[in-house]
C-alpha atoms as a PDB file:
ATOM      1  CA  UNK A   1     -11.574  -0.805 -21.243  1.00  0.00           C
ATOM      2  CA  UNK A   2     -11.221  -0.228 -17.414  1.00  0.00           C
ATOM      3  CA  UNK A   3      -7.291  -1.692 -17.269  1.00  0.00           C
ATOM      4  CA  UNK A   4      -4.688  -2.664 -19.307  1.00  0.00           C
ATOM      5  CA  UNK A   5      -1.313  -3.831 -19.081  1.00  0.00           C
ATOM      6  CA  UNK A   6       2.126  -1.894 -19.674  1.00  0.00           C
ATOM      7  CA  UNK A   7       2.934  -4.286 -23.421  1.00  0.00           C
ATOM      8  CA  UNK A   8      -0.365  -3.039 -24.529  1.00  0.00           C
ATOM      9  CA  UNK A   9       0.055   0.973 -23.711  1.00  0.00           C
ATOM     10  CA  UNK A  10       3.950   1.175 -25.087  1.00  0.00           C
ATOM     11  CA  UNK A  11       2.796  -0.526 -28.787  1.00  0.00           C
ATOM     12  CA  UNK A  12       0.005   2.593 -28.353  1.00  0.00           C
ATOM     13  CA  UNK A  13       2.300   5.398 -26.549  1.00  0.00           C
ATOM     14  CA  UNK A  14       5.934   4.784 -27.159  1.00  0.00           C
ATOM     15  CA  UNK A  15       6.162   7.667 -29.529  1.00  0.00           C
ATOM     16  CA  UNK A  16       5.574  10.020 -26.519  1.00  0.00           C
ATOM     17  CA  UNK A  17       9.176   9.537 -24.900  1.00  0.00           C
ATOM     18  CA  UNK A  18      11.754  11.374 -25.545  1.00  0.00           C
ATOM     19  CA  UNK A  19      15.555  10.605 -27.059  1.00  0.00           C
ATOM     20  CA  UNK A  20      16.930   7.948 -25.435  1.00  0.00           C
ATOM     21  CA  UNK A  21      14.218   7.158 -22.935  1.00  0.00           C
ATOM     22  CA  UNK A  22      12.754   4.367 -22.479  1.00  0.00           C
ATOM     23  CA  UNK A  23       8.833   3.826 -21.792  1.00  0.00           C
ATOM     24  CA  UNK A  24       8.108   2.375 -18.687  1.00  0.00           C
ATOM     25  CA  UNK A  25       9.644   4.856 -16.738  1.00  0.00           C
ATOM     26  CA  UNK A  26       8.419   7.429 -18.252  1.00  0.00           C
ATOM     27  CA  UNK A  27       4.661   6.186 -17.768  1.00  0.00           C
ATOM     28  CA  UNK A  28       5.674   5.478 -14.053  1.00  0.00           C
ATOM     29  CA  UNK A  29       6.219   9.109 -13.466  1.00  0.00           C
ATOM     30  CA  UNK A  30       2.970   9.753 -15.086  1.00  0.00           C
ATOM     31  CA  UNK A  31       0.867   7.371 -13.224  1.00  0.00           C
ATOM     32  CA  UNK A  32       2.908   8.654 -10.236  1.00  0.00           C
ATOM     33  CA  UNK A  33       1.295  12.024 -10.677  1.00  0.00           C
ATOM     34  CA  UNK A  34      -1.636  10.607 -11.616  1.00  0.00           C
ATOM     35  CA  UNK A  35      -2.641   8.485  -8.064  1.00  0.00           C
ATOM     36  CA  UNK A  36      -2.065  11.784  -6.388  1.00  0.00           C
ATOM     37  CA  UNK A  37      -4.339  13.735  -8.377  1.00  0.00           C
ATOM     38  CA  UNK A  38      -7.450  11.625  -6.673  1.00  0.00           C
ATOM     39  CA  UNK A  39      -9.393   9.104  -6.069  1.00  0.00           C
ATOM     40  CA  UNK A  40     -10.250   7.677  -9.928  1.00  0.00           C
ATOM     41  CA  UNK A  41     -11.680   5.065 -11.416  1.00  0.00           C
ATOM     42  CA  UNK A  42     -10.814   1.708 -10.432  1.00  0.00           C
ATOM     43  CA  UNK A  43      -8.276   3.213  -7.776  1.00  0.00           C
ATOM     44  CA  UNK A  44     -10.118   1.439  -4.902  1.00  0.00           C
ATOM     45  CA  UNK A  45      -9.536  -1.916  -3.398  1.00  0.00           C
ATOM     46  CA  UNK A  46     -11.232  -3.619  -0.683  1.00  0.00           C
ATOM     47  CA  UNK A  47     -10.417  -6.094   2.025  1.00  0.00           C
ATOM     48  CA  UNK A  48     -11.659  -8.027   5.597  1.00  0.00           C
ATOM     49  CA  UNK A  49      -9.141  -8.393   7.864  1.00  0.00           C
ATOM     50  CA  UNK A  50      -8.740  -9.793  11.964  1.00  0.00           C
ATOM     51  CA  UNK A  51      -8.137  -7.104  14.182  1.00  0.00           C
ATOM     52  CA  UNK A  52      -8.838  -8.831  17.039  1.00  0.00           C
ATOM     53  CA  UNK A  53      -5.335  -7.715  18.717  1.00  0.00           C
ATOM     54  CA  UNK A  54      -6.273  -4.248  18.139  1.00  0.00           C
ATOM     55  CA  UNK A  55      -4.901  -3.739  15.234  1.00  0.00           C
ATOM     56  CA  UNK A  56      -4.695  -5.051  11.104  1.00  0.00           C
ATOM     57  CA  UNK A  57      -2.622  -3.944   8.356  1.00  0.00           C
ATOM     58  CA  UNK A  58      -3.073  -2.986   4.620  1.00  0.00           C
ATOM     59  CA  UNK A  59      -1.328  -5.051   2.261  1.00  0.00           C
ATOM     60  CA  UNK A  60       0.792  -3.190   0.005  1.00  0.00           C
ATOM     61  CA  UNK A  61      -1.386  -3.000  -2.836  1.00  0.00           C
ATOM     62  CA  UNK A  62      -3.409  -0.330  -0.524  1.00  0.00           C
ATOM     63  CA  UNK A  63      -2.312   2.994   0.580  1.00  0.00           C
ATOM     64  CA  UNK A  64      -5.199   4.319   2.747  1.00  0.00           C
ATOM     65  CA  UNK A  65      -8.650   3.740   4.193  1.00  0.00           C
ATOM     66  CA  UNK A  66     -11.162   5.642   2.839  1.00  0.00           C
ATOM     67  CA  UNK A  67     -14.371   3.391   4.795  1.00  0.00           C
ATOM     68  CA  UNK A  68     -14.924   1.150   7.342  1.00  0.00           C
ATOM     69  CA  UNK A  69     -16.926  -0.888   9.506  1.00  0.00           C
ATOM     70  CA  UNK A  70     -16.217  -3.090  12.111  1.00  0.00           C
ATOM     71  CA  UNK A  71     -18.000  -5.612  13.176  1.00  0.00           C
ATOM     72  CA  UNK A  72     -20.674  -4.686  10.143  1.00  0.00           C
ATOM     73  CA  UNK A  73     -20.976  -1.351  12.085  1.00  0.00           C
ATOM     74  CA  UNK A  74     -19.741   1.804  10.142  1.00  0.00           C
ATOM     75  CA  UNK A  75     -16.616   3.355  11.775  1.00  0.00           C
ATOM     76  CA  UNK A  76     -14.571   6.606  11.373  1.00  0.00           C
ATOM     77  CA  UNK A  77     -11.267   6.991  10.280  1.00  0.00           C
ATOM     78  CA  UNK A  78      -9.007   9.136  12.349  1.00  0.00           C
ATOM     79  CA  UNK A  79      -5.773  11.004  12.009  1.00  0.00           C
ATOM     80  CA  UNK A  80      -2.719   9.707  13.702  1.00  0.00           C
ATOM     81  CA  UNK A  81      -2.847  11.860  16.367  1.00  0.00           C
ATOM     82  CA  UNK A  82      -6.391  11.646  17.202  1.00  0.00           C
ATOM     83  CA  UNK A  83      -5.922   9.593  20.431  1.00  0.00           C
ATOM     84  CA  UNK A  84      -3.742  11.745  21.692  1.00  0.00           C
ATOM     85  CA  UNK A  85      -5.552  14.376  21.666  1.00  0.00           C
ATOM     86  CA  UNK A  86      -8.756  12.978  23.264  1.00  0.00           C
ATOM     87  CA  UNK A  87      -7.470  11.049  25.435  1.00  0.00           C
ATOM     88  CA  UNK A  88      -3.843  12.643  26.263  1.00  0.00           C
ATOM     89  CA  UNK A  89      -0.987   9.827  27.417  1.00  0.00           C
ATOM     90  CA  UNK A  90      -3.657   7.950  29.400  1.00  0.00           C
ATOM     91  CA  UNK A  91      -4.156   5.470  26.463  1.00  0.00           C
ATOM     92  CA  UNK A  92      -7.842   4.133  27.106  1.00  0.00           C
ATOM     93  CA  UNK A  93      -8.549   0.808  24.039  1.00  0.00           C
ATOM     94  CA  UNK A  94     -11.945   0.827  25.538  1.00  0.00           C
ATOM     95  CA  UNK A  95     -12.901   4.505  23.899  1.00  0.00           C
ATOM     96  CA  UNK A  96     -14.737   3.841  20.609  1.00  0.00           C
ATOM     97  CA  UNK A  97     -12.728   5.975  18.535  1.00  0.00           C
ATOM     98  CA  UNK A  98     -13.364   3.416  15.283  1.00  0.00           C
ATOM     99  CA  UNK A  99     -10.068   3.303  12.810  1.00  0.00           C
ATOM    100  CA  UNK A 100      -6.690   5.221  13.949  1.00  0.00           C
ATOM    101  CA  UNK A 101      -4.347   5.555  11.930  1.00  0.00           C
ATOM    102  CA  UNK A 102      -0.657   4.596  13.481  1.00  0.00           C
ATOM    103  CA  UNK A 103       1.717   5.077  10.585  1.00  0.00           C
ATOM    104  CA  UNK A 104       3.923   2.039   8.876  1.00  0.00           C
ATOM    105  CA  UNK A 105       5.594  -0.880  10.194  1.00  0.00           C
ATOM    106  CA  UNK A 106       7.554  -3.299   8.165  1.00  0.00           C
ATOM    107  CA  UNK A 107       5.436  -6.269   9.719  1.00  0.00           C
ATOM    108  CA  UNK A 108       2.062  -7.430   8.575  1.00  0.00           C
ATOM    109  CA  UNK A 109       2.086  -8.807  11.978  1.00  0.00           C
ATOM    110  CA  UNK A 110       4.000  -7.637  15.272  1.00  0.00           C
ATOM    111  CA  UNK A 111       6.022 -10.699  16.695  1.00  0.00           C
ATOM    112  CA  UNK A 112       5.953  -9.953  20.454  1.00  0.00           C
ATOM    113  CA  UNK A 113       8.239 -11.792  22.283  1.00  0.00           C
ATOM    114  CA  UNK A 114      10.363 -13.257  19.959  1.00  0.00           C
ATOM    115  CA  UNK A 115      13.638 -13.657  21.864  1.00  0.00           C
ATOM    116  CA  UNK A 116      15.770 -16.447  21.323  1.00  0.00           C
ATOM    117  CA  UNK A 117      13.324 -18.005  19.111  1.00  0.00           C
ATOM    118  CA  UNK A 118      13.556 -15.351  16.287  1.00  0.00           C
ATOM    119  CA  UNK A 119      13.373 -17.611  13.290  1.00  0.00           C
ATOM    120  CA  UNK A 120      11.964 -16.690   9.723  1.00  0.00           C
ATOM    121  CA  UNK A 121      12.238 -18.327   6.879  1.00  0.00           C
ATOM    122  CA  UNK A 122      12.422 -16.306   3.081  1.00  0.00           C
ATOM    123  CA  UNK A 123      10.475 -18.034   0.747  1.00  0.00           C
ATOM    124  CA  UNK A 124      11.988 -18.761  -1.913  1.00  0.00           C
ATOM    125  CA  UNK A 125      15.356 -19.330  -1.465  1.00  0.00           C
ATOM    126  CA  UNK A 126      17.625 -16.544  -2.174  1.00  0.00           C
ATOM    127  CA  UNK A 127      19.335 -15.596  -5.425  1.00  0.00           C
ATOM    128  CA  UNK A 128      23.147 -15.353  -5.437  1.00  0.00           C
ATOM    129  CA  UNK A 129      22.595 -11.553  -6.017  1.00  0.00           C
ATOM    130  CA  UNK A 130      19.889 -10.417  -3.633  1.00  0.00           C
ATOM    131  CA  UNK A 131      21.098  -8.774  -0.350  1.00  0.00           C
ATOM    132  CA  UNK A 132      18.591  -7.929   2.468  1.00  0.00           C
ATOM    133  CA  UNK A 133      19.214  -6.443   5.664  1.00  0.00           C
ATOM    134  CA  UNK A 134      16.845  -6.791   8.631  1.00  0.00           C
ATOM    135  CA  UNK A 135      17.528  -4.314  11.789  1.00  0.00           C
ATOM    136  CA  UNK A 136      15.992  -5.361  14.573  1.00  0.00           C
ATOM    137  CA  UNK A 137      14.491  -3.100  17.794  1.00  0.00           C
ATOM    138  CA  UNK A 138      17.689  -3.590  20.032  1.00  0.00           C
ATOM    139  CA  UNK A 139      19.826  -1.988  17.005  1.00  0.00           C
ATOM    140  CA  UNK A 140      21.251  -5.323  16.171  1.00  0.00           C
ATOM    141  CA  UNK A 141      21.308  -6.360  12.182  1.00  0.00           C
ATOM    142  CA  UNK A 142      21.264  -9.198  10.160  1.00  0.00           C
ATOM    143  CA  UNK A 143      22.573  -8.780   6.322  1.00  0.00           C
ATOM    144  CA  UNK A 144      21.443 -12.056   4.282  1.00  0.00           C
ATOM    145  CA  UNK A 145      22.984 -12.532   1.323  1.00  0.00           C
ATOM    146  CA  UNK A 146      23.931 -15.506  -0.920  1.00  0.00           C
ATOM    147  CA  UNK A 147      25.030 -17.362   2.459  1.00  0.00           C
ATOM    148  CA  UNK A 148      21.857 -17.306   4.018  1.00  0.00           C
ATOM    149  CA  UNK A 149      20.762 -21.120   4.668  1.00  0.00           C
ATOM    150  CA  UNK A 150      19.531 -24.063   2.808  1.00  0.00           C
ATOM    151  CA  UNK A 151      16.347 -24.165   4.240  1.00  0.00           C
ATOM    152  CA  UNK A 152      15.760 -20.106   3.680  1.00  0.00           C
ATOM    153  CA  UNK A 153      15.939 -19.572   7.206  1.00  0.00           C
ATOM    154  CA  UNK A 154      16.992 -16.208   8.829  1.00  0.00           C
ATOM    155  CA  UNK A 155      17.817 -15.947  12.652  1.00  0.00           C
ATOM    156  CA  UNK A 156      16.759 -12.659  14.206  1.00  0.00           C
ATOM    157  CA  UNK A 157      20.577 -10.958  15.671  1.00  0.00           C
ATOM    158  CA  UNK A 158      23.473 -10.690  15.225  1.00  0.00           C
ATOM    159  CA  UNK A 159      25.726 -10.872  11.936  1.00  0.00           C
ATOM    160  CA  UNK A 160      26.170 -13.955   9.586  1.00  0.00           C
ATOM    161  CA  UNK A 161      28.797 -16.761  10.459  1.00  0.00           C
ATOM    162  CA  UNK A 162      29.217 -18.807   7.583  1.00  0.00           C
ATOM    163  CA  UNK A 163      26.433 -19.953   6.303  1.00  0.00           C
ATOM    164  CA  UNK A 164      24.427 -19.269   9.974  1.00  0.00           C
ATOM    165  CA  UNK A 165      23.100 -16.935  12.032  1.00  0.00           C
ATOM    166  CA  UNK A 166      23.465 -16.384  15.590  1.00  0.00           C
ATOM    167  CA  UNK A 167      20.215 -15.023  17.503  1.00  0.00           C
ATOM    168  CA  UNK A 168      20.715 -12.088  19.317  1.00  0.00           C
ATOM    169  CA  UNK A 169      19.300 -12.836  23.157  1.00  0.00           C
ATOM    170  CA  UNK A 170      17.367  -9.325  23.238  1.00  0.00           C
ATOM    171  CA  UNK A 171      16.175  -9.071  19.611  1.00  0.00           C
ATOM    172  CA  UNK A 172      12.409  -9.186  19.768  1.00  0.00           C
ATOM    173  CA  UNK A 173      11.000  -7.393  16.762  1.00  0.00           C
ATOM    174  CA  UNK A 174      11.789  -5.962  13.357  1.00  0.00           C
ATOM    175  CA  UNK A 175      12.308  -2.733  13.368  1.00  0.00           C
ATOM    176  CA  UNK A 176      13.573  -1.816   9.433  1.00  0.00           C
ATOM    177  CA  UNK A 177      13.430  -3.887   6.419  1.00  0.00           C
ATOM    178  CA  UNK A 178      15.594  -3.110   3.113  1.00  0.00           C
ATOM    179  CA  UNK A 179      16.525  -4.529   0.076  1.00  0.00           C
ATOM    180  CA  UNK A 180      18.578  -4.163  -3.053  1.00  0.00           C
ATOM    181  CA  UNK A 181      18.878  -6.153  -6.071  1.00  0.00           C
ATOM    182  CA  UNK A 182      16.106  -8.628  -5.377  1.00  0.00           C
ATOM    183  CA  UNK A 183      14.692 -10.826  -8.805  1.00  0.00           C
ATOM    184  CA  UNK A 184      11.751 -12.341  -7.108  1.00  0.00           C
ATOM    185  CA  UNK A 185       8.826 -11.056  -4.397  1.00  0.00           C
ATOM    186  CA  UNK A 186       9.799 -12.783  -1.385  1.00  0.00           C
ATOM    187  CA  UNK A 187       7.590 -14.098   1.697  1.00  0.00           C
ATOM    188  CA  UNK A 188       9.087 -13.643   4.637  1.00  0.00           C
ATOM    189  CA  UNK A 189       7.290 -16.384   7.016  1.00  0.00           C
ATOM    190  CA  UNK A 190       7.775 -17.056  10.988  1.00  0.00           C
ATOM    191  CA  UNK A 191       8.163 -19.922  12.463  1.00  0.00           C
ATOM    192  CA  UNK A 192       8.726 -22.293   9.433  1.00  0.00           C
ATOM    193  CA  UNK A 193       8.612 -22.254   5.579  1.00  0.00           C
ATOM    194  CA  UNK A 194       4.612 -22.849   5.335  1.00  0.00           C
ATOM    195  CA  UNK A 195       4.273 -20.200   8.596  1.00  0.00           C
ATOM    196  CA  UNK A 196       2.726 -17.071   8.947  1.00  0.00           C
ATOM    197  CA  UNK A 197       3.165 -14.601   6.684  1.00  0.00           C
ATOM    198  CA  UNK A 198       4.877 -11.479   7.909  1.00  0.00           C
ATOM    199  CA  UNK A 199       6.011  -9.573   5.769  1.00  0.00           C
ATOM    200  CA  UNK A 200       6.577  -8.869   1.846  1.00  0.00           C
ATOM    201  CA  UNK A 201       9.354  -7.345  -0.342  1.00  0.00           C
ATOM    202  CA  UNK A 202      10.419  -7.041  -3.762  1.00  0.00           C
ATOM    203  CA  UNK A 203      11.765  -7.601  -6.536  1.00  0.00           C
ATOM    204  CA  UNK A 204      14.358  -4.409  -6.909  1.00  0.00           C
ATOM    205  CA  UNK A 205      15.536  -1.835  -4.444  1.00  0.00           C
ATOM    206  CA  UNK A 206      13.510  -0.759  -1.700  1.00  0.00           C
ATOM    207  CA  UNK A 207      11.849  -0.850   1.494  1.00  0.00           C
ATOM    208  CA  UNK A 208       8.943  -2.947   3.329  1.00  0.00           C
ATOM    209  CA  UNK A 209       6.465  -0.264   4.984  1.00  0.00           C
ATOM    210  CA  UNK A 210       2.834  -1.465   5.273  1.00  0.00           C
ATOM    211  CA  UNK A 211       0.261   1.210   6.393  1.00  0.00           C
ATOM    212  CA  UNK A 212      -1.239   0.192   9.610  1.00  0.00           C
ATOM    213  CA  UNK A 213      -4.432   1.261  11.746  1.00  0.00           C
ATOM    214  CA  UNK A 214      -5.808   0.512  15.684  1.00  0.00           C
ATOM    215  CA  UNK A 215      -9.073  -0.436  16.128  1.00  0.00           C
ATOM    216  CA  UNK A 216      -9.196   0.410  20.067  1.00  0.00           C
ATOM    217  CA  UNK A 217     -12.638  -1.186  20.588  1.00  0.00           C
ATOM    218  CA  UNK A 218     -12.026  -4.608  18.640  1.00  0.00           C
ATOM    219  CA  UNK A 219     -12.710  -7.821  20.748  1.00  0.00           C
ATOM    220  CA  UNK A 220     -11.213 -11.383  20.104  1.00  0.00           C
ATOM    221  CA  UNK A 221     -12.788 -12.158  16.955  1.00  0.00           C
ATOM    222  CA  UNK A 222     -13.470  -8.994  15.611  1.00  0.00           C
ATOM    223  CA  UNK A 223     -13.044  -8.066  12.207  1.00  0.00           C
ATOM    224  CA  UNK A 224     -12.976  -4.773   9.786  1.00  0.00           C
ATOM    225  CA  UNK A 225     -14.179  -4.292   5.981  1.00  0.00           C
ATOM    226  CA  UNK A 226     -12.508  -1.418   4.536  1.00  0.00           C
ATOM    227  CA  UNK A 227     -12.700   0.480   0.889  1.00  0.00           C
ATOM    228  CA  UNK A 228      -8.682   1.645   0.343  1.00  0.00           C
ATOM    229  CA  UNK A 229      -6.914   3.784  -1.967  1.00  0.00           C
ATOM    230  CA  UNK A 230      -4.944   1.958  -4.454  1.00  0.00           C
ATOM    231  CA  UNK A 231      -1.385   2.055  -4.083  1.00  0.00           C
ATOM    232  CA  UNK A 232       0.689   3.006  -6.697  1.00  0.00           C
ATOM    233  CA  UNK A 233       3.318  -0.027  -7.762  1.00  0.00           C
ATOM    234  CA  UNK A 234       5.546   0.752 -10.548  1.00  0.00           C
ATOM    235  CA  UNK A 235       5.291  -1.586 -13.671  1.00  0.00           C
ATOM    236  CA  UNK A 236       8.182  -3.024 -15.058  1.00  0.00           C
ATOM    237  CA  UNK A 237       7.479  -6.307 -17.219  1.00  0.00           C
ATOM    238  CA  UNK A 238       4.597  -6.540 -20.149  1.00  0.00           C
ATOM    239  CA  UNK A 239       2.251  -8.057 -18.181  1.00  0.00           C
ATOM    240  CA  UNK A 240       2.137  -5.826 -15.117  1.00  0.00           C
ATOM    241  CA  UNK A 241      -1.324  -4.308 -15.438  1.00  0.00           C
ATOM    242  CA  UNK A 242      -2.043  -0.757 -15.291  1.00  0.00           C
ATOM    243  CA  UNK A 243      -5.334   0.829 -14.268  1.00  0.00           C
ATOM    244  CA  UNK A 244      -5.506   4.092 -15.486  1.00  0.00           C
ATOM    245  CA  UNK A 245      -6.103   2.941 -19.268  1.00  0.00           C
ATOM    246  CA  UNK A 246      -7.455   5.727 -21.263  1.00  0.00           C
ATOM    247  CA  UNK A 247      -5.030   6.756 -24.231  1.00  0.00           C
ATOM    248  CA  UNK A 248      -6.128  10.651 -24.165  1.00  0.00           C
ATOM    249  CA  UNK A 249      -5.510  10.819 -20.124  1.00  0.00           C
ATOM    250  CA  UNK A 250      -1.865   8.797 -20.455  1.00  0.00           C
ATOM    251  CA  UNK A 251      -1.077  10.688 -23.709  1.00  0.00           C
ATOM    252  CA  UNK A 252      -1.059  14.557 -22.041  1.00  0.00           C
ATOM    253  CA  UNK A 253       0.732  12.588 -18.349  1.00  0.00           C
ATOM    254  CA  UNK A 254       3.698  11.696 -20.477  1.00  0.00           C
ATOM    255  CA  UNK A 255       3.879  14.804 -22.704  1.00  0.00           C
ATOM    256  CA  UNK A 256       3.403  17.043 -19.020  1.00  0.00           C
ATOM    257  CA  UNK A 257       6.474  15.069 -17.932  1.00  0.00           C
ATOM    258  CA  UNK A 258       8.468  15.525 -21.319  1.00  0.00           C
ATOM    259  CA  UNK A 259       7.763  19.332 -20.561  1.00  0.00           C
ATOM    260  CA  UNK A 260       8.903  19.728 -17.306  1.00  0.00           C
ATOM    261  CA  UNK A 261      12.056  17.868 -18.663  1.00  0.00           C
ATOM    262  CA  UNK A 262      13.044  20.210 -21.040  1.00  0.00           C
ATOM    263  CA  UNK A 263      12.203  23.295 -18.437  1.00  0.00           C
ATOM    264  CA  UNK A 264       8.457  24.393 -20.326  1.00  0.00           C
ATOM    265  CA  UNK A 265       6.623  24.635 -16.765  1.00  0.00           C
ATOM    266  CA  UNK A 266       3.671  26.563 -19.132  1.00  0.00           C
ATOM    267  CA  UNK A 267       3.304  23.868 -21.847  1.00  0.00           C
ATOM    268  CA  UNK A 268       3.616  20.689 -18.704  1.00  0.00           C
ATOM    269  CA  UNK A 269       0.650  22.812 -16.952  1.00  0.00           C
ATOM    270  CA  UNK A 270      -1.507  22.555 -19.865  1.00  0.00           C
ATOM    271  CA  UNK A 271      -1.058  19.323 -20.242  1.00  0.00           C
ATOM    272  CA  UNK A 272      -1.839  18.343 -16.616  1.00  0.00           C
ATOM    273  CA  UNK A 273      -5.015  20.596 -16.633  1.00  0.00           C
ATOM    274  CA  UNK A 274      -6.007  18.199 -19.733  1.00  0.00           C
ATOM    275  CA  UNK A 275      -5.364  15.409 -18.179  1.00  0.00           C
ATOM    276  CA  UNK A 276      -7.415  15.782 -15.027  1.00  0.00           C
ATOM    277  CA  UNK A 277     -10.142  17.101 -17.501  1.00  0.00           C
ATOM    278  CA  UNK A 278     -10.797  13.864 -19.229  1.00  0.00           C
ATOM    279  CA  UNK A 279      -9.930  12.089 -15.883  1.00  0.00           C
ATOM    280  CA  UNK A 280     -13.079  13.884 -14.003  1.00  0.00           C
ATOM    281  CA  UNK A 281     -15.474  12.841 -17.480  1.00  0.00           C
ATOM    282  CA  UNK A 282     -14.130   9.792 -16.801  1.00  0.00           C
ATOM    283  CA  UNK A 283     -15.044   9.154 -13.601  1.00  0.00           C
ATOM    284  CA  UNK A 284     -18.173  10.683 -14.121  1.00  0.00           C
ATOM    285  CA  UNK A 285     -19.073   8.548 -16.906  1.00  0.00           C
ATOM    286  CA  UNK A 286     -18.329   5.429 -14.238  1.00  0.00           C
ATOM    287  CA  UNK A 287     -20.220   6.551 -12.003  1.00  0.00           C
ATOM    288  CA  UNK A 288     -23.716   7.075 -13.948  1.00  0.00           C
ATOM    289  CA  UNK A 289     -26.243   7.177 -11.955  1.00  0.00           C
ATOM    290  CA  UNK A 290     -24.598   6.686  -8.726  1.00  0.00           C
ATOM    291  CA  UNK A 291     -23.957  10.435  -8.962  1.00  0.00           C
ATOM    292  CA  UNK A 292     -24.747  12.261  -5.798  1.00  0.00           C
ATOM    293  CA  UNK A 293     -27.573  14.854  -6.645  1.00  0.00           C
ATOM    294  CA  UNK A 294     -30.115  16.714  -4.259  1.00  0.00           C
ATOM    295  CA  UNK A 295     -33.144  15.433  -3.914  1.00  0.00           C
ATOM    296  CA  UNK A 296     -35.211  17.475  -2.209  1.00  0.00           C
ATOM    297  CA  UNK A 297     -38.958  16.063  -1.036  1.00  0.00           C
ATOM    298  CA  UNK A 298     -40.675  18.624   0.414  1.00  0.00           C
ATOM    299  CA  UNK A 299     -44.027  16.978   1.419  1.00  0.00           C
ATOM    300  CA  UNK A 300     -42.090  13.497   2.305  1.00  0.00           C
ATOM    301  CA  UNK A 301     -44.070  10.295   1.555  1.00  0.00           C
ATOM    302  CA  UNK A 302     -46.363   8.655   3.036  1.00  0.00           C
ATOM    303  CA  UNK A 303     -47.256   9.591   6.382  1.00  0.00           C
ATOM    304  CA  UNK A 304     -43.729  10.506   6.784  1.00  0.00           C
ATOM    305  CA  UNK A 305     -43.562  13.379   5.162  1.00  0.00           C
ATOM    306  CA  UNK A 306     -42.069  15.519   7.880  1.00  0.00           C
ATOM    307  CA  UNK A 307     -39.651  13.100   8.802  1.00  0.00           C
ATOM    308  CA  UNK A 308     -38.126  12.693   5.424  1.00  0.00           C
ATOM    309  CA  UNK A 309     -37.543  16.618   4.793  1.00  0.00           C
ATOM    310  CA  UNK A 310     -34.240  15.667   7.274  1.00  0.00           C
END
C-alpha cells in the first residue's frame, strides 16, 4: 500500500492518542517529523515548468529541488548565495550557473509593472467569514473581507471603501500574502476571473510562500524538469491522502510524540530510532534493484576495457 488517506489510518491508529486528543493532529505532528527525517518513499514529485523569464516556481505541493535539467541538459542546484559569491554584485544572467535558489515569494508569477492596473480577481467568491490581507511593495494594504466585490475582484492599494477598492498609483507588486479563517482554496487570478494564475492560499490560517529558483542561462522558450521534495500539507478531512502509510512506522511517530508530551525524552527517542528503522527497510524494499552497489570491471568490455575502469 504506497498511500492512504487520513479516514483509513484513524479507524487503524486512533487508540494511539492520548486523553482528550484528537487524531489528526496528532498524526500531523508525526508526519511533521517524519518529512524531515529524509527523503522516503513516495516523497518526490516532479514537474516542467517555463522559465523563460529567468525564473519558475514550485507549486506548493513541493518544497525543494533535488534534480534538474534544462533544456533536457542536466543542471546543478545551487545555494542561495551562490551568485554572489562567484560573481560578487556584478549580476552576470549569462554565467551558466544551472538552478539558484532565491528563497519564497508569495507569487507564482512576478507582476512587473502593475500600477494603476492592479486588478485580481479571487476565485471563488469569498465567504462571509474569510479575511485576507494583501501588502503590497510600497507598504500599502488591502484587507478583503466579506465586502470584497461581486465579481471577486481585488484592486491592488489602498484600503476598502464600501464594497470597492481604490488602486494605489505606486503599488506594483505583492509583497506579503495572509489569511485567516478561509473554508475554501482560493485562486487568486490577474487580469480577470479565467486569468493567470498567481497565486494560491488556503483553506485555514496561514501564509502564501512558494519556493522559487533562477535559471540565469534560460532563453525565451526555455524550460526545466525537476524531481522535488514533497511538501508536507497537513490533513484535515477523511479524504486528504497521506503518503507515509505503513502502520508500524505511524504507530512508534505518534507514540514518540505522546512521549515527549508527558516529558519521557528516553522512551520518545526509542520510538523515533524505530521509526526511521522500518522507514530505511522501507525504502530499501522500494527501491530493489535500483540500489546503488559497486560494480567494479576490472578488464572493461570489449575493446574498452581501459576506458570503463573510470
Amino acid at each position: 500500500m504506497h498511500a492512504t488517506t487520513l479516514g483509513q489510518l484513524s479507524r487503524t491508529l486512533s487508540t494511539y492518542t492520548g486523553p482528550g486528543q484528537s487524531f489528526a493532529p496528532i498524526l500531523n505532528q508525526a508526519l511533521e517529523v517524519i518529512y524531515g527525517m529524509g527523503i522516503w518513499r513516495d516523497l518526490t514529485v516532479e514537474g516542467s515548468f517555463d522559465c523563460g523569464d529567468g525564473y519558475f516556481t514550485l507549486p506548493d505541493q513541493a518544497d525543494m529541488v533535488l534534480f534538474a535539467s534544462v533544456d533536457n541538459q542536466p543542471a546543478r542546484v545551487h545555494s542561495l548565495w551562490h551568485d554572489y559569491r562567484a560573481a560578487g554584485t556584478n549580476y552576470d544572467s549569462t554565467l551558466s550557473f544551472g538552478l539558484v535558489d532565491d528563497g519564497y515569494r508569495p507569487l507564482l508569477t512576478e507582476i512587473y509593472g502593475t500600477t494603476n492596473t492592479g486588478t485580481f480577481f479571487l476565485t471563488p467568491a469569498l465567504d462571509s467569514s474569510d479575511d485576507v490581507a494583501f501588502n503590497s511593495t510600497n507598504g500599502e494594504s488591502v484587507v478583503v473581507k466579506a465586502y470584497a466585490t461581486s465579481d471577486g475582484s481585488i484592486l491592488l492599494g489602498k484600503t476598502a471603501t464600501g464594497t470597492s477598492f481604490t488602486v494605489g498609483a505606486s503599488a506594483n507588486g505583492v509583497e506579503s500574502i495572509q489569511y485567516s479563517g478561509l473554508l475554501h482554496r482560493y485562486d487568486l487570478r490577474l487580469g480577470s476571473a479565467t486569468g493567470t494564475v498567481v497565486s494560491t492560499f488556503g483553506p485555514g490560517d496561514g501564509v502564501a510562500r512558494f519556493r522559487r529558483y533562477r535559471v540565469p542561462q534560460a532563453r525565451t522558450g526555455s524550460f526545466v524538469h525537476v524531481l522535488c521534495k514533497r511538501r508536507f500539507i497537513p490533513v484535515e478531512d477523511d479524504d486528504d491522502i497521506v503518503y507515509i502509510s505503513q502502520i508500524s512506522i505511524l504507530k512508534h511517530a505518534m507514540l514518540a510524540i505522546l512521549a515527549e508530551d508527558n516529558a519521557d525524552l528516553e522512551r520518545s527517542e526509542i520510538h523515533w530510532g524505530k521509526c526511521r528503522q522500518y522507514l530505511d527497510e522501507q525504502l530499501d524494499q522500494y527501491r530493489g534493484p535500483a540500489r546503488p552497489s559497486l560494480d567494479l570491471q576490472l578488464y572493461g568490455e570489449g575493446i574498452y576495457a581501459t576506458r570503463n575502469q573510470y
